[in-house]
Every structure is written in structure tokens, then in C-alpha cells.
Protein backbone atom coordinates (compact mmCIF):
# COMPACT_ATOMS: atom_id res chain seq x y z
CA UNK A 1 123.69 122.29 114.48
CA UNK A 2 122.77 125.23 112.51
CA UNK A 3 123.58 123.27 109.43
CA UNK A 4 121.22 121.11 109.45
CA UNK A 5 118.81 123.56 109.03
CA UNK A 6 120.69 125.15 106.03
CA UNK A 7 122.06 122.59 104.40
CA UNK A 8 118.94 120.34 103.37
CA UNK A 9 117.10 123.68 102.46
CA UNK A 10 120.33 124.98 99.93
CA UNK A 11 119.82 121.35 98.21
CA UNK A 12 116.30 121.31 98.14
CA UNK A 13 115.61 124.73 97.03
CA UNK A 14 118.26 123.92 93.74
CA UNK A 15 116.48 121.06 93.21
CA UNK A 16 114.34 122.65 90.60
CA UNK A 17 117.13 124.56 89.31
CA UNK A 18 119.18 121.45 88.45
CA UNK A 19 116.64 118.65 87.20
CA UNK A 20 117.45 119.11 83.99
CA UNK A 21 121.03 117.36 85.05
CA UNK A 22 119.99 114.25 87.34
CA UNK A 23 123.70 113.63 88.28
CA UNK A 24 124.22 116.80 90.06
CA UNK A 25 121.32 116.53 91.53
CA UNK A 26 122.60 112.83 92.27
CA UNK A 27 125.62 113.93 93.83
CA UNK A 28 124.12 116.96 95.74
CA UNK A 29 121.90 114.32 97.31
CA UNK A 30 123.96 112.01 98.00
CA UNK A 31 126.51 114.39 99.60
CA UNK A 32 123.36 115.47 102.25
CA UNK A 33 122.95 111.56 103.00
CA UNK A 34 126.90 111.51 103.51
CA UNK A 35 127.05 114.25 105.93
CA UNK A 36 124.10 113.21 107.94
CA UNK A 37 124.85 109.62 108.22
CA UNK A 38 128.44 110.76 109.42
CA UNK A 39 126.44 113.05 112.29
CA UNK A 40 123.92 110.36 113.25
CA UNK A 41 125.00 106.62 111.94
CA UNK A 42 123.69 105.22 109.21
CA UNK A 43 119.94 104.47 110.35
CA UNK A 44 119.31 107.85 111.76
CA UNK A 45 121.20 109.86 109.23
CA UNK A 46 119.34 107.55 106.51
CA UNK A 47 115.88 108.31 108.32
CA UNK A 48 116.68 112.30 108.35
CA UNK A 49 117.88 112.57 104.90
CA UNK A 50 114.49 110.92 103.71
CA UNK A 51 111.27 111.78 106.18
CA UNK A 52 112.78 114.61 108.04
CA UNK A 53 112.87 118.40 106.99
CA UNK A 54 114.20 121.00 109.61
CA UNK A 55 113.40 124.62 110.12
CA UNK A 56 114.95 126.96 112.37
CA UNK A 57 113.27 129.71 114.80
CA UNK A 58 114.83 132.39 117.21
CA UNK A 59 112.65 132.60 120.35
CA UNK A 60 114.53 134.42 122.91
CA UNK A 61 112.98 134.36 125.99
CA UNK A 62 109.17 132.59 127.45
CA UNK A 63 107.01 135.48 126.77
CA UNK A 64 108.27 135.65 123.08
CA UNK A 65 107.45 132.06 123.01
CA UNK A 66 104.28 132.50 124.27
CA UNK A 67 103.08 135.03 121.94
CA UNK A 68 104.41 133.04 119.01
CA UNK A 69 102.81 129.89 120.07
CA UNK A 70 99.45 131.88 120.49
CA UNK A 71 99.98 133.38 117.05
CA UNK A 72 100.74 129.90 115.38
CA UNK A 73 97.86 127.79 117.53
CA UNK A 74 95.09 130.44 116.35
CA UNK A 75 96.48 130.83 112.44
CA UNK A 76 96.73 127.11 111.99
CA UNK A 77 93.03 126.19 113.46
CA UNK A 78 90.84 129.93 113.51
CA UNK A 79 87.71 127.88 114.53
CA UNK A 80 88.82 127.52 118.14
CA UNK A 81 87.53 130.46 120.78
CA UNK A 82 90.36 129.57 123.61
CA UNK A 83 90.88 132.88 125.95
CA UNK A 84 94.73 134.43 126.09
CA UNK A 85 94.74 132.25 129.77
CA UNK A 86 93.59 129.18 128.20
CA UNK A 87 96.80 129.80 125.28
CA UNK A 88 99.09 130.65 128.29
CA UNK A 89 97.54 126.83 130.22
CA UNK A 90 98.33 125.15 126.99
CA UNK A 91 101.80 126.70 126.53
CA UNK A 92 102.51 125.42 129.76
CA UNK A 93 101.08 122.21 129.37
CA UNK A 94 103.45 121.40 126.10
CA UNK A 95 106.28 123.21 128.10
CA UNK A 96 105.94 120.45 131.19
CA UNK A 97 105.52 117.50 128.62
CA UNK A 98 109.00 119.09 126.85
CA UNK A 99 111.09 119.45 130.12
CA UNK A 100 109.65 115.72 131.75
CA UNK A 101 110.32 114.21 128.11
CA UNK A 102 113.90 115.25 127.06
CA UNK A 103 115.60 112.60 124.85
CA UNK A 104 111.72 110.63 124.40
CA UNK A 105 109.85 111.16 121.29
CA UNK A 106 106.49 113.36 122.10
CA UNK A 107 103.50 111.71 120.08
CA UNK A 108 100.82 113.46 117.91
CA UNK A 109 97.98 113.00 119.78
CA UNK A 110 99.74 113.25 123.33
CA UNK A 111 100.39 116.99 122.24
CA UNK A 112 97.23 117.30 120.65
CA UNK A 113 95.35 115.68 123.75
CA UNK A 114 97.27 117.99 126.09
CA UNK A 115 96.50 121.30 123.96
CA UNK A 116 92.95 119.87 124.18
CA UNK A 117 92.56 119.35 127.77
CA UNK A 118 93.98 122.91 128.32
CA UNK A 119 91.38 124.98 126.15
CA UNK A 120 88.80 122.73 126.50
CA UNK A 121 87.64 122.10 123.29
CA UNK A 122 88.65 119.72 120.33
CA UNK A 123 91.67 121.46 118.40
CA UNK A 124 90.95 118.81 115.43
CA UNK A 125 87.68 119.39 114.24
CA UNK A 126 88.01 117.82 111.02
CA UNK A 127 90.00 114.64 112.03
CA UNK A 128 90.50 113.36 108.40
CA UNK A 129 94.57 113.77 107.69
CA UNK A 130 95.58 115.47 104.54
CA UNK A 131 97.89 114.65 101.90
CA UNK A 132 99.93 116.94 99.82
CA UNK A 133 101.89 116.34 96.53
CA UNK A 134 104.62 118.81 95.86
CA UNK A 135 104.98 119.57 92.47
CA UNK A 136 107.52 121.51 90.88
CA UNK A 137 106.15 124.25 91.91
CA UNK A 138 107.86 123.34 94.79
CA UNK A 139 104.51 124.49 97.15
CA UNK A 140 104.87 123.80 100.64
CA UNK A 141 101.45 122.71 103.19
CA UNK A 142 103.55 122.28 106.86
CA UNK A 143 99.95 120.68 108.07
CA UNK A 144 99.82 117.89 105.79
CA UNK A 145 101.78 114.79 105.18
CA UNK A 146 103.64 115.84 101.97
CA UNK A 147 105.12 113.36 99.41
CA UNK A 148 107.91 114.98 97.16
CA UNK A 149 106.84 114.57 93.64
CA UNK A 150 108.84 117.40 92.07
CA UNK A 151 110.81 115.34 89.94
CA UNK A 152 108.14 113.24 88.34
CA UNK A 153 106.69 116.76 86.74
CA UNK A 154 108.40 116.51 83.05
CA UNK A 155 108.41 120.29 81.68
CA UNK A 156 112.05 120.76 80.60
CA UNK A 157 113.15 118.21 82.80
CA UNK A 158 111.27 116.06 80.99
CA UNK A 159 110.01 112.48 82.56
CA UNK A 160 112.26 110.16 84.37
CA UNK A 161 112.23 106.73 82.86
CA UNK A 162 110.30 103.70 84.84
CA UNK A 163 112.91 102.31 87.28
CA UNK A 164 113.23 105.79 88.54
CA UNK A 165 109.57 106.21 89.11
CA UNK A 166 109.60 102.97 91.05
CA UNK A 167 112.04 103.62 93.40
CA UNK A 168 111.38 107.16 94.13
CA UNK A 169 107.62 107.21 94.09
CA UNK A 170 106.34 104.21 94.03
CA UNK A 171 107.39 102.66 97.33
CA UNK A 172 107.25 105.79 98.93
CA UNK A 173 103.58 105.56 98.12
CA UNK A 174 103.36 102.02 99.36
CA UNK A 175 105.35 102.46 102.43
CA UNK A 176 102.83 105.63 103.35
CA UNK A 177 100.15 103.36 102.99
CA UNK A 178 101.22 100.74 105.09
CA UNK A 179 102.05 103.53 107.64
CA UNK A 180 98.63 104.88 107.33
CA UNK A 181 97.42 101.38 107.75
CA UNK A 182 99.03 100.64 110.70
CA UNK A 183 98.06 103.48 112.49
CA UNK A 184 93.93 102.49 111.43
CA UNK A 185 94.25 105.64 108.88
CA UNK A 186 91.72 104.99 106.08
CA UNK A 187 90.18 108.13 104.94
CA UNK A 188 92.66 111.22 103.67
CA UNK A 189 92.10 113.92 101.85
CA UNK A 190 94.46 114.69 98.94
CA UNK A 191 95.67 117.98 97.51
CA UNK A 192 98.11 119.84 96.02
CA UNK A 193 99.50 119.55 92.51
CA UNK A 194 100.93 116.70 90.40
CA UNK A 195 100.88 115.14 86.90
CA UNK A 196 98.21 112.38 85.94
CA UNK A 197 100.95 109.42 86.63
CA UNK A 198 101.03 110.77 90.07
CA UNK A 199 97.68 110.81 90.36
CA UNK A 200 97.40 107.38 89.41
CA UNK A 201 99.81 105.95 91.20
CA UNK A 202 98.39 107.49 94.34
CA UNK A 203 95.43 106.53 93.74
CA UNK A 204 97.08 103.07 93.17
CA UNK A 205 98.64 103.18 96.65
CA UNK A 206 95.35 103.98 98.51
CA UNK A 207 93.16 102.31 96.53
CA UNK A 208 89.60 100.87 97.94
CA UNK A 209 90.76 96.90 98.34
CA UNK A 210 92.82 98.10 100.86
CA UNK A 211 90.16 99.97 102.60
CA UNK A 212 90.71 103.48 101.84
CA UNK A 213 88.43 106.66 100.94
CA UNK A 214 89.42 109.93 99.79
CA UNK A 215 88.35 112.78 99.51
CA UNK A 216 90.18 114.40 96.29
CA UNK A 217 90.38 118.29 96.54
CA UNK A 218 89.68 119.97 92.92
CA UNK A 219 88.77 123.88 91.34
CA UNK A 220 85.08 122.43 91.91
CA UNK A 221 85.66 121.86 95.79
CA UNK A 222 86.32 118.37 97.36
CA UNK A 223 84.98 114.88 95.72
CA UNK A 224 84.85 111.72 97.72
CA UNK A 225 85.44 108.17 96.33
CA UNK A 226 82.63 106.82 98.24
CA UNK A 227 80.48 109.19 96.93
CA UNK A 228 78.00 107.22 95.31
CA UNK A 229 75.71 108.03 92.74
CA UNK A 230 72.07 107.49 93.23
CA UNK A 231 70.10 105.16 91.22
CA UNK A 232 67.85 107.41 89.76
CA UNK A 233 70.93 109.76 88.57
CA UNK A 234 72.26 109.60 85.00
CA UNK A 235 75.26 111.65 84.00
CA UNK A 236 77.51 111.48 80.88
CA UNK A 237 78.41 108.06 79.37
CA UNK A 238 81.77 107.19 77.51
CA UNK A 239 81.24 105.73 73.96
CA UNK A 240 83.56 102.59 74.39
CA UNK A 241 85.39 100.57 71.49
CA UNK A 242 86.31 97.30 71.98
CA UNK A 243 89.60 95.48 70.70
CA UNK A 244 89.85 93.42 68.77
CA UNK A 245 93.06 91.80 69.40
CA UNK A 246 96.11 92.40 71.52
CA UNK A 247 99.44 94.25 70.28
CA UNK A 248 101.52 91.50 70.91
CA UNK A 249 100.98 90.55 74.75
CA UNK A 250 99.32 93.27 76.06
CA UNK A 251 96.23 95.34 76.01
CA UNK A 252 96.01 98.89 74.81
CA UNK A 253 93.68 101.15 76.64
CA UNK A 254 92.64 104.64 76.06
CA UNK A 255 90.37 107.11 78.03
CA UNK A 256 89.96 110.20 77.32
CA UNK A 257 87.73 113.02 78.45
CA UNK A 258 86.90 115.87 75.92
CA UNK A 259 90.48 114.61 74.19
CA UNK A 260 90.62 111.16 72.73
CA UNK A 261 94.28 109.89 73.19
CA UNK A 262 93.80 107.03 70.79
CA UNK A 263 93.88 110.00 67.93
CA UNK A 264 97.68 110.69 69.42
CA UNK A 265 98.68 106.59 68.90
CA UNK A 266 97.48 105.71 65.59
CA UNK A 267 99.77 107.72 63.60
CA UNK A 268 102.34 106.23 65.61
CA UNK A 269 101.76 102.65 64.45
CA UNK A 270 99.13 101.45 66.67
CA UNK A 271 96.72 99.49 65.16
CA UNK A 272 92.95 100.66 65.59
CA UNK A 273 91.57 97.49 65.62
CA UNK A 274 93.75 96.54 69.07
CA UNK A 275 93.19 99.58 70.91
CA UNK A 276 90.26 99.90 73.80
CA UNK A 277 88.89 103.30 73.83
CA UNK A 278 86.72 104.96 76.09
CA UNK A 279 85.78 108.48 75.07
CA UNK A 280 83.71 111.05 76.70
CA UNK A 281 82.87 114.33 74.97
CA UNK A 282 81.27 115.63 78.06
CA UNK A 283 83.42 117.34 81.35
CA UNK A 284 82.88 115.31 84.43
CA UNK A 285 81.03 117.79 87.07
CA UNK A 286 80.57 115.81 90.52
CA UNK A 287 82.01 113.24 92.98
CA UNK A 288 79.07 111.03 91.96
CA UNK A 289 79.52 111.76 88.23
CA UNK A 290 82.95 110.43 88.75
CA UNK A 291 82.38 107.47 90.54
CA UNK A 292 79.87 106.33 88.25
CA UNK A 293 81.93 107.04 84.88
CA UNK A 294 84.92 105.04 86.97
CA UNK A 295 83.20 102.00 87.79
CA UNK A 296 81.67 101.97 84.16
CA UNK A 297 85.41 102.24 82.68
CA UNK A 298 86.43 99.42 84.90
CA UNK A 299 84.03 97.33 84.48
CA UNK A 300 84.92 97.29 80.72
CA UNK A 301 88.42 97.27 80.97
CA UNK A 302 87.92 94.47 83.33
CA UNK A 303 85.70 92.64 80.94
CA UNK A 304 87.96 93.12 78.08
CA UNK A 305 91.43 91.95 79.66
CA UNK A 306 89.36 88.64 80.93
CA UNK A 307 88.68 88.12 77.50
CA UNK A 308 91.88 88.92 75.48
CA UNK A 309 94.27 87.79 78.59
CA UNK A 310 97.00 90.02 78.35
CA UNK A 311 100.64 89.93 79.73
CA UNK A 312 100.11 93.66 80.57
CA UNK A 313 97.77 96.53 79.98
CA UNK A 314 99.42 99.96 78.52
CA UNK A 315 97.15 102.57 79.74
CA UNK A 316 97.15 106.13 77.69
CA UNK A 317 94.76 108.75 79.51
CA UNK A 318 93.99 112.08 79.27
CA UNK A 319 91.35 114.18 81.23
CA UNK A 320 91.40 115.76 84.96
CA UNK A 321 93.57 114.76 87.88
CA UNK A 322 90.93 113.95 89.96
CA UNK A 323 89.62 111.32 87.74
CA UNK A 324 92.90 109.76 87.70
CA UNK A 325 92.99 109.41 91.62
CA UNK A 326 89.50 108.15 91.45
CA UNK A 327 90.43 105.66 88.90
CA UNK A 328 93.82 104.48 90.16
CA UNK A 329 91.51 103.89 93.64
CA UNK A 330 89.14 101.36 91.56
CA UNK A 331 92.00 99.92 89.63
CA UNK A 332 92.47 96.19 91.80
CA UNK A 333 92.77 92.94 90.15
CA UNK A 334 94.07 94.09 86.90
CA UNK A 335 97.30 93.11 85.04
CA UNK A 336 100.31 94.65 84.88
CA UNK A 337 100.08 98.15 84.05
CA UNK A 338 102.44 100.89 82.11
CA UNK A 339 100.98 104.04 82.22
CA UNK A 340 102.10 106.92 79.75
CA UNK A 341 102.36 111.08 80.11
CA UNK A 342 101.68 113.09 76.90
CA UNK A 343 104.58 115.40 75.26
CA UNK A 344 102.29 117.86 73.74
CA UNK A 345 105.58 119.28 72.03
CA UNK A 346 106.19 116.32 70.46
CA UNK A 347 102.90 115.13 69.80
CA UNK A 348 103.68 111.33 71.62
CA UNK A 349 103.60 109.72 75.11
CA UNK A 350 106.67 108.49 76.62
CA UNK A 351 106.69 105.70 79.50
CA UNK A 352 106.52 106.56 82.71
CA UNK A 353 105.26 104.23 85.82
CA UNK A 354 104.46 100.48 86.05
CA UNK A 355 101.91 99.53 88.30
């Protein structure tokens, strides 16, 4: 079986190499899928080639075991104190679940609750899952939940166009909130690195309606979207320009933080008089600073597409990422919405996701 350990890593690791020609990166895909389902059927090989990713270590003999199990267990959580016998009990512990379980899927929080027992103390001190986005930087995080969004990172593989965002990130987004749902998951914390459609659209997928709270890591540390600001707080306020018409059917929106995108659309043909823009000169500084500028932008946006009644809302933004998690989380009961990513070669945003 030592291919399925190499295989998926040869066609994962040229991923990268090859985006910038989709249909042999198509057809090295879709050969994986073929081999797999041939090993496993079509619903297991299906499930592998998607959710599961192999990897591949010698360990000889139960001592070598041992000491690489006690290596991993105090890398991966360095606030636990467990003595080498408490390591060895827990070794064993997982060992006896392994042999009495053969052929029956082991759990998370069976092992977890078993590792527990054995050094007496709560491996998990910070419960809250995380998730990480894989950009093409092609960064790995083997603790978190990652989502694969390599191919959504333009460069000189530029954007894919909106059907392929759909399918590939989209409901993959959905379907890991409904997972997360089902399992009473509502509060994640969210790292790595992706582009502001990404962001979004995450954003989008966990958003508060459905009960979710992040907590959105940045360079400033880690801002939570229920971290409200306090009434007597004031922080930096967008200047906001109200339409005053549609383009055709739909609503254009701008918001921009210390770069105006409407400046990018007007030479392009867009009329000022139908674009919404929300500027801020100022750099957003805190969870609270966020929240408060988000719920302000809403609220307007909100205000304006109740008035103008448009098919669909085309959304141009530029500022942090963490602002566009925090405002995909906020952005319920709105219409329609295509959101855009900025070719600063070119000078012009190209389509990208519909939400």
C-alpha cells in the first residue's frame, strides 16, 4: 500500500507547479480518483481522494514507538507535565484500544479521553478547533482542520472563473459547516493564509445566523467576532456615499480601507453616481474596532439594497483579511452577491465567487 502514501503526495506537491495549466492538473486528479476508486469502490475511493491525506512512518519495534509517541504527545501540546510512566500508561492505553478495535473506526475524543485518563490531566486545554486555509504557499498545520484553497490564490495562475469557485470552495465550505454543526461545533479559530474572496466566503460559510464565532488569527494576535465594542468606545468611521441608482439590476458596493476601490471602477465605465462607497482612511487596530466598523458597513449596505432593490449586489473590497472574515460573518439577509479580486497588474478586478 505504499502507494498510497506516494502517490497523492507526487500530485499534490505539482499542484503548484502546474496551475497555470488546469487540464493537467485535471487529468492528474482525476487519474488519483481513478486509481483509488479501483482500490476501494467508488464511495470509499471517492471519500479518500477528497478528505483523506496519508503519511507514512517506519517504527520498527514498541520501544521505538514509544519514544516517538512521547516525542510527538509533548511537541504537539508542551503545556502538559505527564511523567515518562504516565507517556508509557498512555501508549498502552491507545495500544489496547488499537488491538480490541481492528477494522472499527477509533473516535477523537475516545483517544483523547483515553490519553486523558492515563496522565491525568486535560490534553486539550484550549478546546476551540482550528481552521487552516492552505494557500499557495502550500503551508501545512497537521492539528487543524485544513481546507485546500491553493488554487483560488491568482498570482500567475491567475483566478479561476465563478463555477469553479463554487464547486471547489464553496460547498466544501458549506459541507464543513454543516459538519461542524452537527457535531455542536460553533466557535473555531481561523488561520493560515488566503486571498480576500476566501476570506469572505469563509466567513460566509460560518457566519453568525448560523450560530458561529470566530476567533480570526492576524500579525496583531487573535480577534473575535463577538468581540464587542463598548459603548463608550469610538474608533475610526468610514465616510459613506450613497447611490444613487442601480447599474442595471444590481447594486455596486465598494469598501475600502486606506485604498478606495471605487477609484479602480470609474475609469472602467462605472458610473459614480451608482456606486456605494464606504471609505476609511484610517487602519483598523482591534477585534472591537472591527466589529463596530462591520456592523456600521452593514447596516448601510443593508439600508441601501432595501431601498434600491437590487437583483444582485457586486461587491469590490479592498483592506485586511481579517475584516473580510469578519464581514462575510455579518453578511445574512442580503442579495445575491459577486464578489471581485484586484489585478494590480492590470489595474481591474476580475469575477471571482457568488455568494
Amino acid at each position: 500500500m505504499d502507494w498510497l502514501v506516494r502517490d497523492p503526495s507526487r500530485v499534490r506537491k505539482a499542484r503548484p507547479f502546474y496551475a497555470p495549466f488546469a487540464d493537467v492538473t485535471k487529468a492528474s486528479d482525476d487519474q488519483l480518483r481513478k486509481d483509488l476508486e479501483k482500490e476501494f469502490g467508488a464511495d470509499l475511493g471517492h471519500f479518500i481522494a477528497d478528505a483523506v491525506e496519508i503519511s507514512e512512518r517506519v517504527v520498527p519495534d514498541r520501544d521505538s514507538g514509544l519514544q516517538a509517541f512521547a516525542l510527538s504527545l509533548t511537541r504537539t501540546f508542551p503545556h502538559i507535565t505527564a511523567t515518562p510512566k504516565q507517556i508509557e500508561q498512555a501508549f498502552e492505553a491507545l495500544s489496547g484500544l488499537a488491538r480490541k478495535s481492528l477494522g472499527v473506526p477509533l473516535k477523537r475524543d475516545v483517544l483523547i479521553g483515553a490519553i486523558d485518563s492515563a496522565i491525568g490531566q486535560t490534553l486539550l486545554a484550549n478546546p476551540v478547533p482550528r481552521i487552516h486555509l492552505r494557500s499557495d504557499r502550500n503551508e501545512v498545520d497537521e492539528t487543524a482542520l485544513e481546507i485546500d484553497a491553493s488554487a483560488f490564490s491568482g498570482g500567475s495562475a491567475a483566478f479561476p472563473p465563478p463555477a469553479r469557485w463554487q464547486d471547489e470552495l464553496l460547498a466544501p465550505l458549506d459541507h464543513t459547516a454543516r459538519w461542524l454543526q452537527s457535531r455542536s461545533v460553533t466557535r473555531l479559530t481561523i488561520g493560515g493564509s488566503y486571498r480576500l474572496t476566501t476570506a469572505f466566503a469563509l466567513g460566509k460559510a460560518l457566519r453568525a445566523a448560523s450560530g458561529f464565532e470566530l476567533e480570526i488569527e492576524n500579525r496583531s494576535g487573535v480577534w473575535s467576532t463577538d468581540d464587542r465594542p463598548r459603548p463608550d468606545e469610538t474608533y475610526p468611521a468610514f465616510t459613506i456615499i450613497e447611490p444613487a441608482s442601480l447599474a442595471g439590476d444590481r447594486l455596486v458596493v465598494t469598501i475600502g480601507i486606506l485604498r478606495d476601490p471605487a477609484g479602480d471602477l470609474v475609469p472602467s465605465g462605472v458610473l459614480q453616481s451608482s456606486i456605494f462607497g464606504a471609505f476609511m482612511a484610517a487602519p483598523v487596530t482591534s477585534g472591537p474596532a472591527t466589529q463596530a466598523v462591520v456592523a456600521a458597513v452593514k447596516a448601510t449596505v443593508s439600508a441601501s439594497a432595501a431601498r434600491l432593490k437590487p437583483a444582485a449586489i457586486d461587491l469590490y473590497f479592498a483592506g485586511p483579511a481579517v475584516f473580510a472574515v469578519a464581514l462575510g460573518h455579518r453578511w445574512n439577509a442580503m442579495p445575491p452577491t459577486q464578489l471581485h479580486e484586484f489585478i494590480a497588474a492590470k489595474r481591474r478586478y476580475v469575477p471571482t465567487a457568488l455568494l
